[in-house]
Protein backbone atom coordinates (compact mmCIF):
# COMPACT_ATOMS: atom_id res chain seq x y z
CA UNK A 1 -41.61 -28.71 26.07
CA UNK A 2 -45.80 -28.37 25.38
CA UNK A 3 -44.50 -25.48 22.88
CA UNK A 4 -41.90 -27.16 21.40
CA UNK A 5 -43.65 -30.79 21.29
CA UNK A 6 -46.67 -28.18 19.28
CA UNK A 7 -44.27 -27.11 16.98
CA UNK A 8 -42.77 -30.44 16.04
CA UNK A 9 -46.91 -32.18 15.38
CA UNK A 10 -47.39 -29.06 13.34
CA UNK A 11 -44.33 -29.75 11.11
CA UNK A 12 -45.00 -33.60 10.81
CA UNK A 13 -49.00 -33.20 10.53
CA UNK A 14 -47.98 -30.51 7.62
CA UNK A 15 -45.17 -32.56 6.35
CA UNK A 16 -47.84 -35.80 6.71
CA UNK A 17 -50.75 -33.65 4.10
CA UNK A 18 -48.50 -32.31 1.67
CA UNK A 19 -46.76 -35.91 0.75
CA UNK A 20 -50.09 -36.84 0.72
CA UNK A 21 -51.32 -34.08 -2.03
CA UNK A 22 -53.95 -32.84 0.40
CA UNK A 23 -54.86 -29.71 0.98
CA UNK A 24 -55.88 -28.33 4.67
CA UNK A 25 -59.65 -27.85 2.92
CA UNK A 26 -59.51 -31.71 2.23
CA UNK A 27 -57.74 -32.92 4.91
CA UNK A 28 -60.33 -30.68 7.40
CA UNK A 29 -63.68 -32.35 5.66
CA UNK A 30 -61.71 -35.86 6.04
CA UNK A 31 -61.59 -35.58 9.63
CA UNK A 32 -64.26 -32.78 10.57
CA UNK A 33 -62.05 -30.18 11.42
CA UNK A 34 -62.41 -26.43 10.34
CA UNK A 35 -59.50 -25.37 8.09
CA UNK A 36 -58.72 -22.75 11.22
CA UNK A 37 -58.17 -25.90 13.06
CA UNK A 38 -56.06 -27.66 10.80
CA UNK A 39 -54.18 -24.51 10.14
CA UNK A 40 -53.18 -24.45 13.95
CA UNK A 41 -51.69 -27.38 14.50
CA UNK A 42 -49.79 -27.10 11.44
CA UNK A 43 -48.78 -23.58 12.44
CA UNK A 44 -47.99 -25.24 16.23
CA UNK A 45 -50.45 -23.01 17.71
CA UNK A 46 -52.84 -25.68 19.46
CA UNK A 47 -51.62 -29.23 19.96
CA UNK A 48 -54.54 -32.10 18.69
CA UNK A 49 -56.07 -34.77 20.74
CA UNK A 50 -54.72 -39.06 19.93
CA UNK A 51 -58.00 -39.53 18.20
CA UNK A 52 -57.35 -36.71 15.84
CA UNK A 53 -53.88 -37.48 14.94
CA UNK A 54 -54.60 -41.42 14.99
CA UNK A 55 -57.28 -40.37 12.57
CA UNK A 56 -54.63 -37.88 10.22
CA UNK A 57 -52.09 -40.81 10.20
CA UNK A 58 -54.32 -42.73 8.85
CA UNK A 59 -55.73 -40.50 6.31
CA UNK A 60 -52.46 -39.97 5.38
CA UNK A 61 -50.68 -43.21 5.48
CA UNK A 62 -47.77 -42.82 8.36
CA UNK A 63 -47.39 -44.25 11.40
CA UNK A 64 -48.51 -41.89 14.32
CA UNK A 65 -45.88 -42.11 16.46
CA UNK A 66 -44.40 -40.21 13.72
CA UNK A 67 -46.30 -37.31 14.18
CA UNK A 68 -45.59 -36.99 17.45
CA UNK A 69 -41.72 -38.45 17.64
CA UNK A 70 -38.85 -35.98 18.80
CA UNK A 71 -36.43 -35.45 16.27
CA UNK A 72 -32.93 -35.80 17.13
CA UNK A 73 -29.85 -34.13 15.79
CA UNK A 74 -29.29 -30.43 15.66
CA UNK A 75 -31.18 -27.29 13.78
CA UNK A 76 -34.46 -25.85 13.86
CA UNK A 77 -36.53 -29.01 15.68
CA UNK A 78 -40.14 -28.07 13.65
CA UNK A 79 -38.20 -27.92 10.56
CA UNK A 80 -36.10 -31.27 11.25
CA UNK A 81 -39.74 -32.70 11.97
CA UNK A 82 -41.28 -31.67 8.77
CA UNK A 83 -38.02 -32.93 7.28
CA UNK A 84 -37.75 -36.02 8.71
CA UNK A 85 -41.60 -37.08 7.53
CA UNK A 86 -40.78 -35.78 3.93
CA UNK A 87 -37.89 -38.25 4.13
CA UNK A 88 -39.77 -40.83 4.95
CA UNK A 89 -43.09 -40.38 2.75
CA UNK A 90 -40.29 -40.18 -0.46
CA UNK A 91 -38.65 -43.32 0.50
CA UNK A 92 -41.85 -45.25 0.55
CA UNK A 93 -43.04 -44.28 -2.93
CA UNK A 94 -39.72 -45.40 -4.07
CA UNK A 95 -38.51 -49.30 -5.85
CA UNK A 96 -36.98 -51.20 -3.69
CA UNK A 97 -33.59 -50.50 -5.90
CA UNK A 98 -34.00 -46.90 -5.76
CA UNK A 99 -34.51 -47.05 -2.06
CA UNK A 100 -31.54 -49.14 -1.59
CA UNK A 101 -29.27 -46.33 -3.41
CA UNK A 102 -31.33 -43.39 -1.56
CA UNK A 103 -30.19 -44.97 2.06
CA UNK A 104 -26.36 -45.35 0.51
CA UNK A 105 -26.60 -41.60 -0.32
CA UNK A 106 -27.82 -40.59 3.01
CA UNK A 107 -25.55 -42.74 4.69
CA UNK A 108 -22.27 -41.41 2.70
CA UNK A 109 -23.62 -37.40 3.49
CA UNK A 110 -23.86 -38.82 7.46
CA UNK A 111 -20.17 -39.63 7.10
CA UNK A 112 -18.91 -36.37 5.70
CA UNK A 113 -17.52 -33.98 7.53
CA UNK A 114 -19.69 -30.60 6.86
């Protein structure tokens, strides 16, 4: 689980920067890492301490428990992870409207049978 709970912070941390428009340079100055250091937890390879992601959420505008959530459903779970955030950071730079149509999409590709 450690490996696979590394993999899915990497994804969402990485997910988290990119909606963001940060890259690991900026995001590493932001919250005195090295760029090595951000690199590895986006690449799974070393899992960050609360204070560090707390910090990252906030830098980044998303709530940290979901950074650190399991995702549920099938596939690849890092990918789903990194998925899952992207979802999320599109839907809140959306109009209400549009949002209201993007959740009817989703929900009528949920129903189909694929």
């Amino acid at each position: 689980m450690n490996e696979q709970l590394k993999s899915i912070v990497g994804a969402r941390v990485k997910a988290a920067r990119k909606a963001s428009n940060l890259t690991q340079a900026q995001l590493a100055e932001a919250v005195e890492r090295t760029v090595e250091a951000i690199s590895n937890i986006e690449r799974g390879k070393s899992l960050p301490p609360l204070d560090l992601l707390a910090r990252i959420a906030r830098l980044t505008d998303c709530a940290l428990t979901s950074l650190v959530e399991a995702p549920v459903g099938d596939g690849k779970v890092s990918e789903r992870a990194g998925l899952e955030l992207q979802l999320v950071a599109v839907g809140r730079s959306l109009p209400i409207e549009q949002l209201r149509i993007a959740v009817r999409q989703i929900g009528a590709l949920q129903s189909r049978d694929v």
